[in-house]
C-alpha atoms as a PDB file:
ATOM      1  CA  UNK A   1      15.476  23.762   0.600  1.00  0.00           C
ATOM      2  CA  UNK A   2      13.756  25.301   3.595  1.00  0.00           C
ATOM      3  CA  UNK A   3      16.341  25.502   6.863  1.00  0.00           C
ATOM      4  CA  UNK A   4      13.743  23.917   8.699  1.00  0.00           C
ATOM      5  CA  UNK A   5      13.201  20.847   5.940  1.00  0.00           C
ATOM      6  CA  UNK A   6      17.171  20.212   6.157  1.00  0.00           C
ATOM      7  CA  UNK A   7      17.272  20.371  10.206  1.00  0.00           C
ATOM      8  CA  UNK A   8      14.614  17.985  10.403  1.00  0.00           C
ATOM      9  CA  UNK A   9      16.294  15.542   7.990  1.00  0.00           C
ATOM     10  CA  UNK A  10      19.639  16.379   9.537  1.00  0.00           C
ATOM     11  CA  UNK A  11      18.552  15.606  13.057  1.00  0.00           C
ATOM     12  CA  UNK A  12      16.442  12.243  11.722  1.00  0.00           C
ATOM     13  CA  UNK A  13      19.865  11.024  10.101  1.00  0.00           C
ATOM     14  CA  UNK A  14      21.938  11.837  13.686  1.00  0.00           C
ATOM     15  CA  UNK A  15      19.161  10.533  16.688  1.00  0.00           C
ATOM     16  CA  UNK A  16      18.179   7.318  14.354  1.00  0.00           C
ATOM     17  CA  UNK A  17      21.444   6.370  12.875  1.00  0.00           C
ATOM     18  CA  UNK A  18      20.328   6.465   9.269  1.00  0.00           C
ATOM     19  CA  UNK A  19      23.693   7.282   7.652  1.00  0.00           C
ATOM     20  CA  UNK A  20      27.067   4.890   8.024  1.00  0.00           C
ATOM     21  CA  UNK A  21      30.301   5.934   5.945  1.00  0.00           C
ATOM     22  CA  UNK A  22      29.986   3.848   2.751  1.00  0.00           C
ATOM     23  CA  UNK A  23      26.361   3.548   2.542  1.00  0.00           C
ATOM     24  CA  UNK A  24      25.185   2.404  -0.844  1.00  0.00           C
ATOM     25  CA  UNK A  25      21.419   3.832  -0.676  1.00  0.00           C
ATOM     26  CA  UNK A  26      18.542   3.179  -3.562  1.00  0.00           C
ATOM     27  CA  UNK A  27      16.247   5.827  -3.166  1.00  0.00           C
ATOM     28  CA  UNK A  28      12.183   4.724  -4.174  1.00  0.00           C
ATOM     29  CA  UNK A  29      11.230   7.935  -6.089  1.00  0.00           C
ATOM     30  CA  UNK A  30       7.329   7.329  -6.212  1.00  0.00           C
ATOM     31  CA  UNK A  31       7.462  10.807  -8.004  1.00  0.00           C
ATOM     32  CA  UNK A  32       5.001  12.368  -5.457  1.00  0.00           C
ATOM     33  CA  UNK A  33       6.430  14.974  -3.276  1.00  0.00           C
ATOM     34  CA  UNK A  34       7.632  13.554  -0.419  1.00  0.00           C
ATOM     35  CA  UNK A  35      10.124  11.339  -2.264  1.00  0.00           C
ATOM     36  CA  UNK A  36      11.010  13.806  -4.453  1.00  0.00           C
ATOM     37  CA  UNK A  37      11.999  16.066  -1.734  1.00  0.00           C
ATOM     38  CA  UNK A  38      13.679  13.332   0.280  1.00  0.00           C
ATOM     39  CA  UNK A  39      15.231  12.575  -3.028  1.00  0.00           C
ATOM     40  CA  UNK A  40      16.638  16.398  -3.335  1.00  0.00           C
ATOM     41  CA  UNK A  41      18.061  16.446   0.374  1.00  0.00           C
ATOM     42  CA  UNK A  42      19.614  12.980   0.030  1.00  0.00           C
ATOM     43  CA  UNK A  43      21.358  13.468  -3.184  1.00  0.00           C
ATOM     44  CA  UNK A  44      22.766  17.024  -0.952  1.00  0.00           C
ATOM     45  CA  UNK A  45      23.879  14.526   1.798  1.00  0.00           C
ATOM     46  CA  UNK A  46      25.519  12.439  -0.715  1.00  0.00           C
ATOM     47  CA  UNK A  47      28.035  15.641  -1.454  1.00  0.00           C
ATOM     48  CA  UNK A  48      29.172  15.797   2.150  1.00  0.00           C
ATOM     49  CA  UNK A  49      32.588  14.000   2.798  1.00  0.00           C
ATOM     50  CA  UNK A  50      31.732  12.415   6.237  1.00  0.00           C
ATOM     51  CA  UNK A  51      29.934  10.192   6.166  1.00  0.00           C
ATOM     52  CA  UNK A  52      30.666   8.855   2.324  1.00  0.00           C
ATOM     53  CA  UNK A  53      27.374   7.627   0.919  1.00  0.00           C
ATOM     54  CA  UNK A  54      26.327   7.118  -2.998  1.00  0.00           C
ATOM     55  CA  UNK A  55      23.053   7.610  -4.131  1.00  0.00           C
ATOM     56  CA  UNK A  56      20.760   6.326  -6.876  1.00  0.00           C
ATOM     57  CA  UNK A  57      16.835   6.245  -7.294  1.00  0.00           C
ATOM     58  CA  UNK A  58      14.335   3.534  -8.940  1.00  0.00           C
ATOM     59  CA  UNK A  59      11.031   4.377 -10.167  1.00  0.00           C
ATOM     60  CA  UNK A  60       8.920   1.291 -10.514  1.00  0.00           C
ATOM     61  CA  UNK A  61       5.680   1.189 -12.712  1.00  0.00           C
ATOM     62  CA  UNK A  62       3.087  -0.905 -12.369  1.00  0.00           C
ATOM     63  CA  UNK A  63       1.662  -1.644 -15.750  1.00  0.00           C
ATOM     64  CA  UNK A  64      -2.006  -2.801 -15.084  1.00  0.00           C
ATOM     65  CA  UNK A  65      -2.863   0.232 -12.672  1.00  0.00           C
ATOM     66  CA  UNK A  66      -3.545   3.196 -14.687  1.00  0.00           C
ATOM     67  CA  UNK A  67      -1.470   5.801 -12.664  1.00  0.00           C
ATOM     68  CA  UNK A  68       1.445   7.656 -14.060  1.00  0.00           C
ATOM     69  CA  UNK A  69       3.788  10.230 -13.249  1.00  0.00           C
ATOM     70  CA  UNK A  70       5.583  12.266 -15.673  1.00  0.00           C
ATOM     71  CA  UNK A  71       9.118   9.963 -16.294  1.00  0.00           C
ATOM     72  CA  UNK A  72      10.704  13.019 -18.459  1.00  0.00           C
ATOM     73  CA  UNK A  73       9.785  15.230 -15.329  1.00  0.00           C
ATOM     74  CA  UNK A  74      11.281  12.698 -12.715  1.00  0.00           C
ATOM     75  CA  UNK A  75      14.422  12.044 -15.074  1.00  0.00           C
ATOM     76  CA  UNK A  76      15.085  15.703 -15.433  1.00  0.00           C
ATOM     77  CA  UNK A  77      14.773  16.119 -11.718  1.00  0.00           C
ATOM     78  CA  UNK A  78      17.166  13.091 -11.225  1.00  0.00           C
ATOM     79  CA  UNK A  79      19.737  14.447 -13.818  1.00  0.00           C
ATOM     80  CA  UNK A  80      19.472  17.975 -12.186  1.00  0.00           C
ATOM     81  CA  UNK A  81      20.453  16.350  -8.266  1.00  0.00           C
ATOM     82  CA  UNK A  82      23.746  14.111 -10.302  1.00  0.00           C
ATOM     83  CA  UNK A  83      21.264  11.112  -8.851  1.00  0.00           C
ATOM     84  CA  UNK A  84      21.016   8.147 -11.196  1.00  0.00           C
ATOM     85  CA  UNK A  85      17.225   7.195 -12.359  1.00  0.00           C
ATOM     86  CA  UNK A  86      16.537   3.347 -12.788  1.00  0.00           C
ATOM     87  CA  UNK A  87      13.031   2.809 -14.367  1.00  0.00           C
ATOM     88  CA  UNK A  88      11.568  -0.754 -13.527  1.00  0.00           C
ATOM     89  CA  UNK A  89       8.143  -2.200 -14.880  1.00  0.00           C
ATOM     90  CA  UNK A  90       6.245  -5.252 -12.989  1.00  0.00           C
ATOM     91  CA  UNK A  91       2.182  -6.318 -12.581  1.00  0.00           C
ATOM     92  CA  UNK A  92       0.227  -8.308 -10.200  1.00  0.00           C
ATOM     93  CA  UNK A  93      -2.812 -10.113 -11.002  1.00  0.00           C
ATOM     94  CA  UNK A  94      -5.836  -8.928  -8.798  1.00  0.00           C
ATOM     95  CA  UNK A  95      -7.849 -11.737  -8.378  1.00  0.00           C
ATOM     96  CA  UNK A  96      -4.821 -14.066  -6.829  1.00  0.00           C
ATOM     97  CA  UNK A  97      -5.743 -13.474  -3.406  1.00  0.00           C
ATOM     98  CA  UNK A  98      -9.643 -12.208  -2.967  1.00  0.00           C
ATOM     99  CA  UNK A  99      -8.688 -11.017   0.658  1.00  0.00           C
ATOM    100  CA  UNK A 100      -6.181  -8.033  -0.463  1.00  0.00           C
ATOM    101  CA  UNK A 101      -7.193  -4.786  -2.025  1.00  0.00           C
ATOM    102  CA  UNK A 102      -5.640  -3.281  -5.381  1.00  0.00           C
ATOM    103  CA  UNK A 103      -3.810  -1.196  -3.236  1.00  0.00           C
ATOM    104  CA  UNK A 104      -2.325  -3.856  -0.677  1.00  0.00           C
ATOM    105  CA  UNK A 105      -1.398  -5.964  -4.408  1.00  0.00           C
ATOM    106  CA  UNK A 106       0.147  -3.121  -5.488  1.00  0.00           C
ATOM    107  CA  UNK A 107       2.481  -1.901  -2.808  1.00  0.00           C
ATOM    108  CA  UNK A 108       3.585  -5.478  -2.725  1.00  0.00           C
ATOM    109  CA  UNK A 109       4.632  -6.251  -5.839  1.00  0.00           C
ATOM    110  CA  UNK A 110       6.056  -2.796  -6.558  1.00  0.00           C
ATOM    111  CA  UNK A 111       8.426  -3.608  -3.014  1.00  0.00           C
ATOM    112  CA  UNK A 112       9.279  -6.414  -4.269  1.00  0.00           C
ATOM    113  CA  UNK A 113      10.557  -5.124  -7.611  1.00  0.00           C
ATOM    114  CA  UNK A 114      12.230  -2.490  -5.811  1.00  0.00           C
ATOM    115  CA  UNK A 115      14.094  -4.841  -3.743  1.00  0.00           C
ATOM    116  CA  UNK A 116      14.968  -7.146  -5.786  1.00  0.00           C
ATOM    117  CA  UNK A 117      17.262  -4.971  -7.880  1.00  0.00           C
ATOM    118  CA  UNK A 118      18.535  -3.443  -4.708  1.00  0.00           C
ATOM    119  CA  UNK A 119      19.799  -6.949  -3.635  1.00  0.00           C
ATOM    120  CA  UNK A 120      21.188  -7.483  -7.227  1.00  0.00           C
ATOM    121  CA  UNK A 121      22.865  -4.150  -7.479  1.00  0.00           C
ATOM    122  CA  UNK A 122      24.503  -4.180  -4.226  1.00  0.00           C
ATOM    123  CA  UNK A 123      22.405  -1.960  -2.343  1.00  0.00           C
ATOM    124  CA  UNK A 124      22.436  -2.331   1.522  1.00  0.00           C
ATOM    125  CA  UNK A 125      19.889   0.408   2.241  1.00  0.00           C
ATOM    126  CA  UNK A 126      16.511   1.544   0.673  1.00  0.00           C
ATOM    127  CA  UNK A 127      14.934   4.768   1.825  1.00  0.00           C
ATOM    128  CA  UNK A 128      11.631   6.126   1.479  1.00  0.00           C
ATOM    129  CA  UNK A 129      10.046   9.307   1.231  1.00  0.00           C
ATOM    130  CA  UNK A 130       7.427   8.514   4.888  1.00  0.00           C
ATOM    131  CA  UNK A 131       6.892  11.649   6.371  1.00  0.00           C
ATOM    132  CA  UNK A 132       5.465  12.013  10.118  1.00  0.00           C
ATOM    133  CA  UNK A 133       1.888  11.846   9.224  1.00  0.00           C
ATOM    134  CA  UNK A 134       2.556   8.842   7.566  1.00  0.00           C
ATOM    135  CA  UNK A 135       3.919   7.065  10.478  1.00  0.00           C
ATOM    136  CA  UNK A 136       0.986   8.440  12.818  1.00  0.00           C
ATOM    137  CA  UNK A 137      -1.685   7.527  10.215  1.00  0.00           C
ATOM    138  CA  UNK A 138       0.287   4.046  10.759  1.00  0.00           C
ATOM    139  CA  UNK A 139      -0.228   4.233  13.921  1.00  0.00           C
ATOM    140  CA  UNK A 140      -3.875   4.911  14.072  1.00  0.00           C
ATOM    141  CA  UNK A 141      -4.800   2.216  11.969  1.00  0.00           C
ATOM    142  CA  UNK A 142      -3.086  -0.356  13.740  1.00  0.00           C
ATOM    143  CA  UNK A 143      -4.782   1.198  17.076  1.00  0.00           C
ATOM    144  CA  UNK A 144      -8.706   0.822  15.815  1.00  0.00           C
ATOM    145  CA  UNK A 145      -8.277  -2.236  13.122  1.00  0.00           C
ATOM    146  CA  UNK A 146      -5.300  -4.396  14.574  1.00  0.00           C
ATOM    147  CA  UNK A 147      -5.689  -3.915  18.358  1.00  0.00           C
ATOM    148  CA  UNK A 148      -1.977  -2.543  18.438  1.00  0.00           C
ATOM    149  CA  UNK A 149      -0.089   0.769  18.276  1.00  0.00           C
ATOM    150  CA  UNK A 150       3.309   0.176  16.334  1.00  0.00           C
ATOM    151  CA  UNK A 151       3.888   1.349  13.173  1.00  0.00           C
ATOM    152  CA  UNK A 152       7.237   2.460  11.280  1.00  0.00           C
ATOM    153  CA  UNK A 153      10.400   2.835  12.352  1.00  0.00           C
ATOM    154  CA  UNK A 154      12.932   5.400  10.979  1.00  0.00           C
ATOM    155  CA  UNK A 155      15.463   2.448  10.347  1.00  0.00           C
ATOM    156  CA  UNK A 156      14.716  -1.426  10.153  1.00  0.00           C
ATOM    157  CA  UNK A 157      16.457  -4.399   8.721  1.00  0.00           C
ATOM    158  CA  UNK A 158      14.618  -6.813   6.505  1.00  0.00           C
ATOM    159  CA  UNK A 159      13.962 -10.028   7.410  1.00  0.00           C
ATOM    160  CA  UNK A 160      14.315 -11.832   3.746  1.00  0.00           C
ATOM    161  CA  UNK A 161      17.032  -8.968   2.159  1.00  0.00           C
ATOM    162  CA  UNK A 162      20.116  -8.074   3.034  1.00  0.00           C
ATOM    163  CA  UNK A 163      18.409  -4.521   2.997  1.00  0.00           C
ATOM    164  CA  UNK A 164      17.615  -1.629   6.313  1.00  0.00           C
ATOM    165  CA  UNK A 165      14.560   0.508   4.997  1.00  0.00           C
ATOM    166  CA  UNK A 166      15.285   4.103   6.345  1.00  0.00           C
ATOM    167  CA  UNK A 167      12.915   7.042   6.631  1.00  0.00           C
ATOM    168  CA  UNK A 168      14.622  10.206   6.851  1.00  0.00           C
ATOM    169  CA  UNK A 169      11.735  12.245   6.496  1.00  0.00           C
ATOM    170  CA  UNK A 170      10.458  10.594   9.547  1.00  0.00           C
ATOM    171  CA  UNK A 171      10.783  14.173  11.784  1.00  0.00           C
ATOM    172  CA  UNK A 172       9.334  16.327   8.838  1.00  0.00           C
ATOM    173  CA  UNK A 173       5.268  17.335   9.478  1.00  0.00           C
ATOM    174  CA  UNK A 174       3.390  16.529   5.661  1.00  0.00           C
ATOM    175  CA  UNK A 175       2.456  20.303   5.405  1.00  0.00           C
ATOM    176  CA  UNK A 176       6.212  21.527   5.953  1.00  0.00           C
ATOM    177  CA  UNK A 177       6.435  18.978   2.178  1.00  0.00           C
ATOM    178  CA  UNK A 178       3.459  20.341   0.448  1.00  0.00           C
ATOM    179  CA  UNK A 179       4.814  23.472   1.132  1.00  0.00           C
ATOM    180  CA  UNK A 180       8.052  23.361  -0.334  1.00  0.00           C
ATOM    181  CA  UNK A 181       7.306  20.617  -3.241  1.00  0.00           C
ATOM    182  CA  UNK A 182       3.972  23.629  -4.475  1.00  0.00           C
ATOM    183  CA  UNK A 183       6.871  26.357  -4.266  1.00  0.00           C
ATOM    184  CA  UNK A 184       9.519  24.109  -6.270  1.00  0.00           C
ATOM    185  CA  UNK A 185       6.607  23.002  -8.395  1.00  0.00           C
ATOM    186  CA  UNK A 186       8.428  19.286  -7.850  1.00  0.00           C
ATOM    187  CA  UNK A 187       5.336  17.421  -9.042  1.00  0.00           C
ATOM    188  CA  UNK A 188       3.771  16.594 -12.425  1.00  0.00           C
ATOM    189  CA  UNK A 189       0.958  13.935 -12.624  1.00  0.00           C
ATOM    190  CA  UNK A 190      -0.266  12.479 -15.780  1.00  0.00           C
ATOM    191  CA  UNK A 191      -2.459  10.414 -14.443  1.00  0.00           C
ATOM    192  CA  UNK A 192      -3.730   9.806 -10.783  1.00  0.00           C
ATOM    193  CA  UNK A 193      -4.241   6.713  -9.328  1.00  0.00           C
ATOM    194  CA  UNK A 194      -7.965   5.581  -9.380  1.00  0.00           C
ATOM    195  CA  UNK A 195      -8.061   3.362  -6.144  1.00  0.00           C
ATOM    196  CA  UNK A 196      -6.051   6.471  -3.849  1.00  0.00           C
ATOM    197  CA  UNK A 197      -9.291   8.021  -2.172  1.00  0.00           C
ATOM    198  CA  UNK A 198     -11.066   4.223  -1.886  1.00  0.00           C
ATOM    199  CA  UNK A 199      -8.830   3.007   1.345  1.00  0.00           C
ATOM    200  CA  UNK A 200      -8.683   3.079   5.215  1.00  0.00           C
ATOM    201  CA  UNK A 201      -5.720   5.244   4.836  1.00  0.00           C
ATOM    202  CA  UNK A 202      -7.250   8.214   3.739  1.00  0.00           C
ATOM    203  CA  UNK A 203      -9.646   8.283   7.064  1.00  0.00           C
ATOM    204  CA  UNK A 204      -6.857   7.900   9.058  1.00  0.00           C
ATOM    205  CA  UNK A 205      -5.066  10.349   7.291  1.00  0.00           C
ATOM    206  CA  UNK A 206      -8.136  12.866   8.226  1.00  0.00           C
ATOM    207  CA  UNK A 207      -8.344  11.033  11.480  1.00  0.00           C
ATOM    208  CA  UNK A 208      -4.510  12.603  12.355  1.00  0.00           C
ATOM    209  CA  UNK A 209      -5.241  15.454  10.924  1.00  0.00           C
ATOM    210  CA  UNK A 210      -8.335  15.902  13.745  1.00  0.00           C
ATOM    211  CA  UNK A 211      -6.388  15.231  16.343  1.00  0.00           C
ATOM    212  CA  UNK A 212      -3.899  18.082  15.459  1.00  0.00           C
ATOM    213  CA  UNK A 213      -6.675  20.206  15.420  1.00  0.00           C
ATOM    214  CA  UNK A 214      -8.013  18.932  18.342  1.00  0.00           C
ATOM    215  CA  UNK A 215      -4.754  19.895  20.903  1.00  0.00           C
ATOM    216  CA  UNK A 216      -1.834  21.490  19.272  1.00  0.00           C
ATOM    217  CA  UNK A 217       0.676  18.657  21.100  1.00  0.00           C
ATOM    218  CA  UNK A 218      -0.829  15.852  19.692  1.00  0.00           C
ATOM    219  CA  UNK A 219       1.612  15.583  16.941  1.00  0.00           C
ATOM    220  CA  UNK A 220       4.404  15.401  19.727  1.00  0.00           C
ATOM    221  CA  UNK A 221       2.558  13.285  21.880  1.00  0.00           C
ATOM    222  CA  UNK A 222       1.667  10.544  19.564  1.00  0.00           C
ATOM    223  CA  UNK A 223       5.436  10.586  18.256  1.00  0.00           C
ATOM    224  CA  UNK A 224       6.985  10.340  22.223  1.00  0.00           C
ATOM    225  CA  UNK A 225       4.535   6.829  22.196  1.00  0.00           C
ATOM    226  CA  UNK A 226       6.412   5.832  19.167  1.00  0.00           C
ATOM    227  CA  UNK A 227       9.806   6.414  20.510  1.00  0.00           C
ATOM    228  CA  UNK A 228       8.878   4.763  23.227  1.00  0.00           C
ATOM    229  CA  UNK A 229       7.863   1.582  22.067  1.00  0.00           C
ATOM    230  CA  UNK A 230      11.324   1.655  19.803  1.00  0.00           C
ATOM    231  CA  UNK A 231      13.240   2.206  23.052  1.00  0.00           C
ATOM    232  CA  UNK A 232      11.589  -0.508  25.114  1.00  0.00           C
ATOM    233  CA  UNK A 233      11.632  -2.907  22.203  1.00  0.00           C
ATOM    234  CA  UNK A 234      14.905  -3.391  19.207  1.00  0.00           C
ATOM    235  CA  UNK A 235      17.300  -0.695  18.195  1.00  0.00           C
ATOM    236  CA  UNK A 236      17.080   0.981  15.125  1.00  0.00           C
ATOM    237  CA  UNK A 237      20.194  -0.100  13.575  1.00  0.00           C
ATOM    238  CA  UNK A 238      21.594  -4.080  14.368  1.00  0.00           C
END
């Protein structure tokens, strides 16, 4: 793990209050990169004494949407970080609701799996594998299709589980990832998913990466609007 990968998880964990002695965490291992390497630094946190957390990961597939990662990949990854692999299978039908894309259908059921068997395994927190671009791609596509600026937060409670989502890679830059996960050779894709280049997500995602371009504290400023709004508005933690 680069030093600067582990500071910016370490400090993400400290400012936001991600970690509380006795933490039970379920970590959603999408087998991309990002939650593989969230995966890799979390199951290191989870040797440390103080605080005392225990770690296990679920991979959920979706069995109508041809997209697969290589399980003997992720489970030899798992095995190799002492991290417990759950494998969980659901569907959605795609003509329930005309209004939602495949995309929108699929996220949700594939949450809902994935917190479902956190609430019946005991699992008070969930973390994902959202990196900074993610939240700032958030954030732009709130700004030009919503009318509002909000997006993540590094830590919030659920409203129907007795869950907090947490996002310790919330600090880390997407490049700083693709770096390390090409070096580590984390990632092996059977087969991609169809729909990933069809949504609004991947123009914001260029639309971020613009902006970067455009001034070099973009990145900073964009993230100081975010704190901001989480200052003026509910804490991270209840």
């Amino acid at each position: 793990m680069t030093p600067k990968l582990r500071k910016l998880f370490n400090k993400a964990c400290t400012d936001y209050g991600l970690l509380t002695d006795g933490d039970r965490i379920l970590l959603a291992l999408s087998g991309g990169k990002d939650s593989l390497v969230m995966a890799r630094l979390m199951a290191a946190r989870a040797r440390i004494f103080r605080p005392s957390i225990m770690v296990e990961a679920v991979h959920v597939i979706m069995d109508n949407v041809p997209y697969q990662m290589d399980i003997d990949h992720m489970q030899r990854f798992c095995d190799d970080e002492g991290v417990k692999l759950h494998i969980l299978h659901t569907a959605f039908e795609e003509f329930t609701d005309k209004r939602r894309t495949r995309c929108f259908l699929c996220a949700r059921y594939r949450r809902r799996a994935l917190f479902d068997f956190a609430k019946e395994k005991g699992f008070n927190k969930v973390a994902f594998g959202h990196h900074q671009d993610d939240f700032l791609t958030t954030m732009c596509m709130n700004l030009l299709y919503e009318g509002s600026a909000h997006s993540m937060k590094p830590a919030m409670p659920m409203e129907h589980y007795p869950l907090v989502m947490i996002r310790p890679l919330c600090l880390v830059p997407e490049s700083e990832i693709a770096c390390y996960a090409k070096t580590e050779n984390l990632v092996r894709q059977i087969h991609p998913c169809p729909y990933e280049d069809a949504s609004r997500r991947l123009q914001m995602e260029n639309l971020v990466r613009t902006l970067c371009d455009i001034h070099s504290e973009a990145r900073q400023s964009m993230w100081h609007a975010l704190e901001k709004q989480w200052t003026c508005s509910t804490p991270f933690l209840p």
